[in-house]
C-alpha atoms as a PDB file:
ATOM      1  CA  UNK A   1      59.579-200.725  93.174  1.00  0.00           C
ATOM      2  CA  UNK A   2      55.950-201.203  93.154  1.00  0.00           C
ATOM      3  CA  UNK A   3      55.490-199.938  96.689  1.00  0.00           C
ATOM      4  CA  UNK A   4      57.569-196.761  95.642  1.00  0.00           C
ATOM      5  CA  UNK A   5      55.206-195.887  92.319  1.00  0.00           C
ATOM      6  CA  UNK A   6      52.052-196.401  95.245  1.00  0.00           C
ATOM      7  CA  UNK A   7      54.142-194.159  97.959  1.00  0.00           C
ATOM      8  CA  UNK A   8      54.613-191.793  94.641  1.00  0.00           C
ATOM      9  CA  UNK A   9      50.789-191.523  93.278  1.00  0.00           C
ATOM     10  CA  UNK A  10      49.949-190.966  97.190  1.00  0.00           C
ATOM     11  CA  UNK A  11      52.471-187.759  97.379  1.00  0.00           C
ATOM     12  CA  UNK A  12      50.381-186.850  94.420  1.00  0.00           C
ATOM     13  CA  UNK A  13      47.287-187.156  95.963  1.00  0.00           C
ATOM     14  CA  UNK A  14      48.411-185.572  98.867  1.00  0.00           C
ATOM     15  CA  UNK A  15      49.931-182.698  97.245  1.00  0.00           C
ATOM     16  CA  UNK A  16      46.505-181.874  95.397  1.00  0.00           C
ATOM     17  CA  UNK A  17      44.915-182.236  98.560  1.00  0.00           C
ATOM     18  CA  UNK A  18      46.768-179.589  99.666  1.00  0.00           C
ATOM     19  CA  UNK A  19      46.221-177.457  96.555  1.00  0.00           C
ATOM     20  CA  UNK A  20      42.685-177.945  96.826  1.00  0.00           C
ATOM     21  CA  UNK A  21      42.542-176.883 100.337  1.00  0.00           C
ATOM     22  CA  UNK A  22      45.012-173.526  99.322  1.00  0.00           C
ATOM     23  CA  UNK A  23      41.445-172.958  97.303  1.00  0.00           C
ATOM     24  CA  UNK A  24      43.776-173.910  94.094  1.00  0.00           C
ATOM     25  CA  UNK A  25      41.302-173.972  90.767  1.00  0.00           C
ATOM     26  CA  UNK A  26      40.699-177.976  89.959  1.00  0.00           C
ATOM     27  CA  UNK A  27      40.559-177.338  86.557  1.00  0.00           C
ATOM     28  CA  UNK A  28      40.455-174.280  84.391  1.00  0.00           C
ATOM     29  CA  UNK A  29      37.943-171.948  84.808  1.00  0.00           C
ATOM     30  CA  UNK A  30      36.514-171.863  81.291  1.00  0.00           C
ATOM     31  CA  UNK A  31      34.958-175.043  82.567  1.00  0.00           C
ATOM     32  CA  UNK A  32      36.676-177.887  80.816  1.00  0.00           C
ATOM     33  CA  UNK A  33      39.961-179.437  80.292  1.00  0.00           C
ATOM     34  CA  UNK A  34      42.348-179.632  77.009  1.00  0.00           C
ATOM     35  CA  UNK A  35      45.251-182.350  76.488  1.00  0.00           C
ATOM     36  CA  UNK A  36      46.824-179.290  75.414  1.00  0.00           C
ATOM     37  CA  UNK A  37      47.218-175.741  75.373  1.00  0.00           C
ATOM     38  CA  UNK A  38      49.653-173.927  73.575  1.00  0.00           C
ATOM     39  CA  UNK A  39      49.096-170.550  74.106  1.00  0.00           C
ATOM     40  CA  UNK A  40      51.792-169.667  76.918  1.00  0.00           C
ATOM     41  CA  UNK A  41      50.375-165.734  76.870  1.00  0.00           C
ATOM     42  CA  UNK A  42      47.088-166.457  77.753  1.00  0.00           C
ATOM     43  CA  UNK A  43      44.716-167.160  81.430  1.00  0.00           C
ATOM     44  CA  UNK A  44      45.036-170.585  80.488  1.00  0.00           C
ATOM     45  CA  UNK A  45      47.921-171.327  80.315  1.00  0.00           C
ATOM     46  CA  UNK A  46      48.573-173.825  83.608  1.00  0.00           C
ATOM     47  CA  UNK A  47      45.277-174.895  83.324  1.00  0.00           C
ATOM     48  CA  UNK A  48      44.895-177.679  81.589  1.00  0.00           C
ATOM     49  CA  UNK A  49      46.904-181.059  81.184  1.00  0.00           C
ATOM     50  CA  UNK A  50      49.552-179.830  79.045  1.00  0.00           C
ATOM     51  CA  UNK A  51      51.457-176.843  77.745  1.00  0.00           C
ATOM     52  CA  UNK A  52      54.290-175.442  77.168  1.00  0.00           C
ATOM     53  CA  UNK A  53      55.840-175.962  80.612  1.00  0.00           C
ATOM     54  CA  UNK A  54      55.059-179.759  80.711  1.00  0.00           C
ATOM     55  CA  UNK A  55      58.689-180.331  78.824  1.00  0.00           C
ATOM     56  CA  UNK A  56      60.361-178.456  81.970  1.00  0.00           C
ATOM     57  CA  UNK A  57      58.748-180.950  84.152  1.00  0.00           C
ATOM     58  CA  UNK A  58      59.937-184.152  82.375  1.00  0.00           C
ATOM     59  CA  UNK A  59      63.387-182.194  82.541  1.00  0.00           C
ATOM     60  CA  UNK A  60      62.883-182.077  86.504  1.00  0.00           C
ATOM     61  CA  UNK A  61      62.885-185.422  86.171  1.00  0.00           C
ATOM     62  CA  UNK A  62      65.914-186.064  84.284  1.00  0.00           C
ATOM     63  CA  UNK A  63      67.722-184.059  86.760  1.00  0.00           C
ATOM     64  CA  UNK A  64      66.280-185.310  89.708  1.00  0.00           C
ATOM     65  CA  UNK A  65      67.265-188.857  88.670  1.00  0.00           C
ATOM     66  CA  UNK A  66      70.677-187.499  87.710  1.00  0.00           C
ATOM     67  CA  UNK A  67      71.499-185.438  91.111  1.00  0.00           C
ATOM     68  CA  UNK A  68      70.014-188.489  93.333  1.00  0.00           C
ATOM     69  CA  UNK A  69      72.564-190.775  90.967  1.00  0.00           C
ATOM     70  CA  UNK A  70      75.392-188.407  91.940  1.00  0.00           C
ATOM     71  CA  UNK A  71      74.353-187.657  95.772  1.00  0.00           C
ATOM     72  CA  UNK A  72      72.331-190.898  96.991  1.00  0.00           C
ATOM     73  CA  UNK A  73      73.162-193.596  94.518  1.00  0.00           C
ATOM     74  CA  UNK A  74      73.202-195.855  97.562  1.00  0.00           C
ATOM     75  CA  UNK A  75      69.666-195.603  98.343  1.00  0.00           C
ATOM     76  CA  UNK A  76      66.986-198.009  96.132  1.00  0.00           C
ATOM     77  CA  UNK A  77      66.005-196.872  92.974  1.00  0.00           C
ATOM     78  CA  UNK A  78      62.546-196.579  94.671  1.00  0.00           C
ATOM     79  CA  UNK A  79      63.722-194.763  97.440  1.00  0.00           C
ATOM     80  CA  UNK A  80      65.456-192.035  94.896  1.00  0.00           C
ATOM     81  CA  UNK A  81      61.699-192.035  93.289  1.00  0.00           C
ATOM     82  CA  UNK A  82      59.894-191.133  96.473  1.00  0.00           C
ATOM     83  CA  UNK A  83      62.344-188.827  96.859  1.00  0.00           C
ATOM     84  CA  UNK A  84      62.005-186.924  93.535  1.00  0.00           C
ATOM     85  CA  UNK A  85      57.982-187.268  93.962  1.00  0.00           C
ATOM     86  CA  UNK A  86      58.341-185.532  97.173  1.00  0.00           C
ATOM     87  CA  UNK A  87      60.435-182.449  95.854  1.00  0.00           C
ATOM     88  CA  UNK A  88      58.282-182.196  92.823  1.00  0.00           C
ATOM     89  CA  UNK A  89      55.085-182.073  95.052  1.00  0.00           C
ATOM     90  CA  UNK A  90      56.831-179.415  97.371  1.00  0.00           C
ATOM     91  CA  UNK A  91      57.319-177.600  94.167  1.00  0.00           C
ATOM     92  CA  UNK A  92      54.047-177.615  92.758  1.00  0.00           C
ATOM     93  CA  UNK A  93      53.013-176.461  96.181  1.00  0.00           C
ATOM     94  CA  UNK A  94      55.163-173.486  96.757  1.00  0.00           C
ATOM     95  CA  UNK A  95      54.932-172.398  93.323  1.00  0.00           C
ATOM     96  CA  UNK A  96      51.307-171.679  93.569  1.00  0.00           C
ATOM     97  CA  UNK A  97      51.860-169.718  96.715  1.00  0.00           C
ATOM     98  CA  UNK A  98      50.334-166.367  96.616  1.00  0.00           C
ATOM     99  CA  UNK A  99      53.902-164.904  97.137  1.00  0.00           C
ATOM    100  CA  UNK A 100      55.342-167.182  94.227  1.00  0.00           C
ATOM    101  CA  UNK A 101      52.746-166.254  92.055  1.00  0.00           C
ATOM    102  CA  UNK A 102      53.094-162.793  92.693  1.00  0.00           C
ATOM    103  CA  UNK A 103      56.916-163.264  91.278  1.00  0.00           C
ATOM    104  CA  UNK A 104      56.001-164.901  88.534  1.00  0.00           C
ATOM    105  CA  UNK A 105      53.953-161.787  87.435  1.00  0.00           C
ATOM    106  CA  UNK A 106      56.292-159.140  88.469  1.00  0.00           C
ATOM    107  CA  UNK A 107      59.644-160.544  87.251  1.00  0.00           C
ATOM    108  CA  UNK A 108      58.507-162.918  84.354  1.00  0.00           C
ATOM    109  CA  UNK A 109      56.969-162.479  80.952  1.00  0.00           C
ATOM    110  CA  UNK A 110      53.761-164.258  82.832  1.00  0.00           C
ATOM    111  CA  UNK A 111      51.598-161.593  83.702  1.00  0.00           C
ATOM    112  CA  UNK A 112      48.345-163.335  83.143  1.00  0.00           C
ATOM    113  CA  UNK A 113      49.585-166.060  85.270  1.00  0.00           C
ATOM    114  CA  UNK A 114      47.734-166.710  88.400  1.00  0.00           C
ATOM    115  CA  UNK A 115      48.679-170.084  89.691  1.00  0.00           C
ATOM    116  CA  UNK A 116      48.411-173.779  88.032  1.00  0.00           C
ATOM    117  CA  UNK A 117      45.083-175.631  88.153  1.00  0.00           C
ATOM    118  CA  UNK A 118      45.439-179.194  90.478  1.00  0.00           C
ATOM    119  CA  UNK A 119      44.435-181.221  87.139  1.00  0.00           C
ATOM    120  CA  UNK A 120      47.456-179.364  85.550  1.00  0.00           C
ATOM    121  CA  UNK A 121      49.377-179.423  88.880  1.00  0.00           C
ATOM    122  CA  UNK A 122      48.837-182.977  89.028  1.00  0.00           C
ATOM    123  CA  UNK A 123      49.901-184.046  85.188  1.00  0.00           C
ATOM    124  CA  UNK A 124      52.682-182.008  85.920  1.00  0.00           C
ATOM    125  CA  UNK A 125      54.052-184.139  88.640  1.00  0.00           C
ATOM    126  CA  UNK A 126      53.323-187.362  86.419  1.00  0.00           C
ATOM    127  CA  UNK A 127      55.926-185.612  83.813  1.00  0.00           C
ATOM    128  CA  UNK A 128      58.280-185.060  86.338  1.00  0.00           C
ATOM    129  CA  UNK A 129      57.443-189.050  86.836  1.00  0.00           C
ATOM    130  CA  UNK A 130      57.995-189.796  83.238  1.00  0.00           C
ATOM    131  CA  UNK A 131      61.382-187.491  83.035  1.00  0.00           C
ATOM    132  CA  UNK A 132      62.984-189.726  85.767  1.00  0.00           C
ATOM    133  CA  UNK A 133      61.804-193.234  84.352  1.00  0.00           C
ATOM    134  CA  UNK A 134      63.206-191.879  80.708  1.00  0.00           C
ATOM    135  CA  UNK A 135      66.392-191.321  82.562  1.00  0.00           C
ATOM    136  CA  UNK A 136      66.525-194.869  84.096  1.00  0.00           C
ATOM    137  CA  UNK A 137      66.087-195.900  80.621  1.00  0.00           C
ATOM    138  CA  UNK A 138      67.861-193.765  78.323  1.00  0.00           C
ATOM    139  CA  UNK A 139      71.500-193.671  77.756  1.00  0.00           C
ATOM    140  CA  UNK A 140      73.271-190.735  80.065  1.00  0.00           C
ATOM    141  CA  UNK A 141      74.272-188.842  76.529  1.00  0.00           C
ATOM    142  CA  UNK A 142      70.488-189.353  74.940  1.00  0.00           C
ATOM    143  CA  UNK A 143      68.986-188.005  78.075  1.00  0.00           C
ATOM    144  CA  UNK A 144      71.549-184.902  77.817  1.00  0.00           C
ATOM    145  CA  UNK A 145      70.290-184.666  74.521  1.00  0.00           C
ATOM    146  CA  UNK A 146      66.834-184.813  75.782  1.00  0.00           C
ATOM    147  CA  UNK A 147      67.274-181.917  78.028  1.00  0.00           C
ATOM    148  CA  UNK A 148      69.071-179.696  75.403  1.00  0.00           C
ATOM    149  CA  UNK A 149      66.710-180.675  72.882  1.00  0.00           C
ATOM    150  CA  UNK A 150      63.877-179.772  75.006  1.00  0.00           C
ATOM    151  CA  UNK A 151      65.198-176.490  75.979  1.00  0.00           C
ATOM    152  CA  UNK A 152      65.761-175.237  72.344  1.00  0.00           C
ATOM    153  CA  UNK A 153      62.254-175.820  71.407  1.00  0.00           C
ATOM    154  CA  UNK A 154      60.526-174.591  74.146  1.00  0.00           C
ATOM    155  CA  UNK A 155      62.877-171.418  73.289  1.00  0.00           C
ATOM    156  CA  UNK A 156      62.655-171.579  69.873  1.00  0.00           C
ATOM    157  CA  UNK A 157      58.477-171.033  70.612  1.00  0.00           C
ATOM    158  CA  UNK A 158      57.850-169.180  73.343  1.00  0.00           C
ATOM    159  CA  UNK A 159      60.816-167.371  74.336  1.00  0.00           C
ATOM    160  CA  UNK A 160      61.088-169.614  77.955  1.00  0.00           C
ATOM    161  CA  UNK A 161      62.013-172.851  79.512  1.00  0.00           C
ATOM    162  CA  UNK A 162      63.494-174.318  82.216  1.00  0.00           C
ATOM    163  CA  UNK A 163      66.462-172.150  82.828  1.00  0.00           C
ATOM    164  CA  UNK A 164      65.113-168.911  81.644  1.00  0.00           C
ATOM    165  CA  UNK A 165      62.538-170.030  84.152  1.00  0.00           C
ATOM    166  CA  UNK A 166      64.364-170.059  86.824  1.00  0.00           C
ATOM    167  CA  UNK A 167      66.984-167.532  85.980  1.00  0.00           C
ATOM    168  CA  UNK A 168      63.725-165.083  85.510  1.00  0.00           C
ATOM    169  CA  UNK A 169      62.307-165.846  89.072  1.00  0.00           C
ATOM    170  CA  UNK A 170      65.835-166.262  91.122  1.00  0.00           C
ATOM    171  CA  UNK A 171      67.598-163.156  89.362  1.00  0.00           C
ATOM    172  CA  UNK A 172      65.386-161.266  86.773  1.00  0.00           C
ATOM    173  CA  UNK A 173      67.072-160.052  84.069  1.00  0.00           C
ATOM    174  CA  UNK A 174      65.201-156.551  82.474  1.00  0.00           C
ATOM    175  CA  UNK A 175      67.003-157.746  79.124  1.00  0.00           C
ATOM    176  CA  UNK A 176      66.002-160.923  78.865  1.00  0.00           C
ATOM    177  CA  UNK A 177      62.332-159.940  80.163  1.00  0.00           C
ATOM    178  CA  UNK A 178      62.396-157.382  77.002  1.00  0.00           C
ATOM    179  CA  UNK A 179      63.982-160.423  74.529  1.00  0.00           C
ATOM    180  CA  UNK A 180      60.678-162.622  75.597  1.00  0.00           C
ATOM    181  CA  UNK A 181      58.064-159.509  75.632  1.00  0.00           C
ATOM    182  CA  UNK A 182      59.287-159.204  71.807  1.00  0.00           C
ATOM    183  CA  UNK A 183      57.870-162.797  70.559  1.00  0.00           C
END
C-alpha cells in the first residue's frame, strides 16, 4: 500500500507538471493562497485550496472506490488507488482545457470561471484521495450518507454540486441554469 500512496503523490506531481506546462495559474492571481474560499461567483473561485467544489472531489472518491469495488474488486486495494489517482489527474487535466473551460462558461452558472489554479488543482486531487480512504473506512450506508449529505449542502448554498455539475456540462438544462442564476 505504501508504494501505491508514492505511485499516487507522483500522478499528482505529474499531473501539475502538466498544468504548469498548459501555462495553468500556480496559485491565484491576487497573489496569495486561502484554506478557503467561499464565494463560488467570484474570479477566485478554483483558486485557492478549498471551496465549494472540494466536497465534489471527496465524492469522486467515494465513487471511484465504489465503481473499482463493483468492476475490479480483484485487483489490490493499491492497485484500485493508482487507478482512481490516475482518473482524477486526467480530470483535473481535461477540465482546465481551453475547450472545457469554455463549457463551463457557456452552459454553467460559472461565467467568471477560467480554469483551476495547480495549488487548487492539486488539493483537489488529495480530496479525491481522502473521499476514497473515507470509503475504505466508512460503512457502505454512512458513505451513501456522505454523498447525499454532501450534495444537499453544497445545494442548499450555492445552487451546484456534483450532479448538477455534470448534468450542466453533459446536457445543459436552460431551467436549471435560470434556478442557479436566481441565488
Amino acid at each position: 500500500m505504501k508504494w501505491s500512496i508514492l505511485i499516487s503523490l507522483l500522478i499528482i506531481a505529474a499531473a501539475a507538471t502538466i498544468l504548469f506546462a498548459m501555462d495553468r495559474l500556480p496559485i491565484c492571481e491576487c497573489g496569495y493562497v486561502k484554506l478557503w474560499h467561499g464565494d463560488s461567483m467570484s474570479s477566485e473561485n478554483s483558486q485557492h485550496l478549498t471551496d465549494w467544489y472540494t466536497p465534489s472531489h471527496v465524492l469522486h472518491g467515494l465513487l471511484f472506490y465504489a465503481l473499482l469495488w463493483l468492476v475490479a474488486r480483484r485487483l489490490s486495494l493499491g492497485t484500485r488507488l493508482v487507478i482512481a489517482t490516475a482518473v482524477e489527474a486526467i480530470w483535473e487535466i481535461v477540465e482546465n482545457s481551453p475547450t472545457i473551460i469554455e463549457r463551463y462558461r457557456t452552459t454553467t452558472i460559472s461565467l467568471d470561471y477560467f480554469g483551476d489554479s495547480i495549488v487548487n488543482s492539486v488539493a483537489d486531487m488529495l480530496a479525491m484521495l481522502f473521499g476514497f480512504w473515507l470509503a475504505r473506512i466508512l460503512p457502505v450506508w454512512l458513505s451513501i450518507a456522505l454523498f447525499f449529505v454532501a450534495e444537499a449542502v453544497t445545494i442548499y448554498f450555492i445552487r451546484d454540486g456534483l450532479l448538477l455539475n455534470v448534468l450542466m456540462l453533459l446536457w445543459p438544462l436552460e431551467a436549471v441554469r435560470n434556478w442557479q442564476s436566481a441565488g
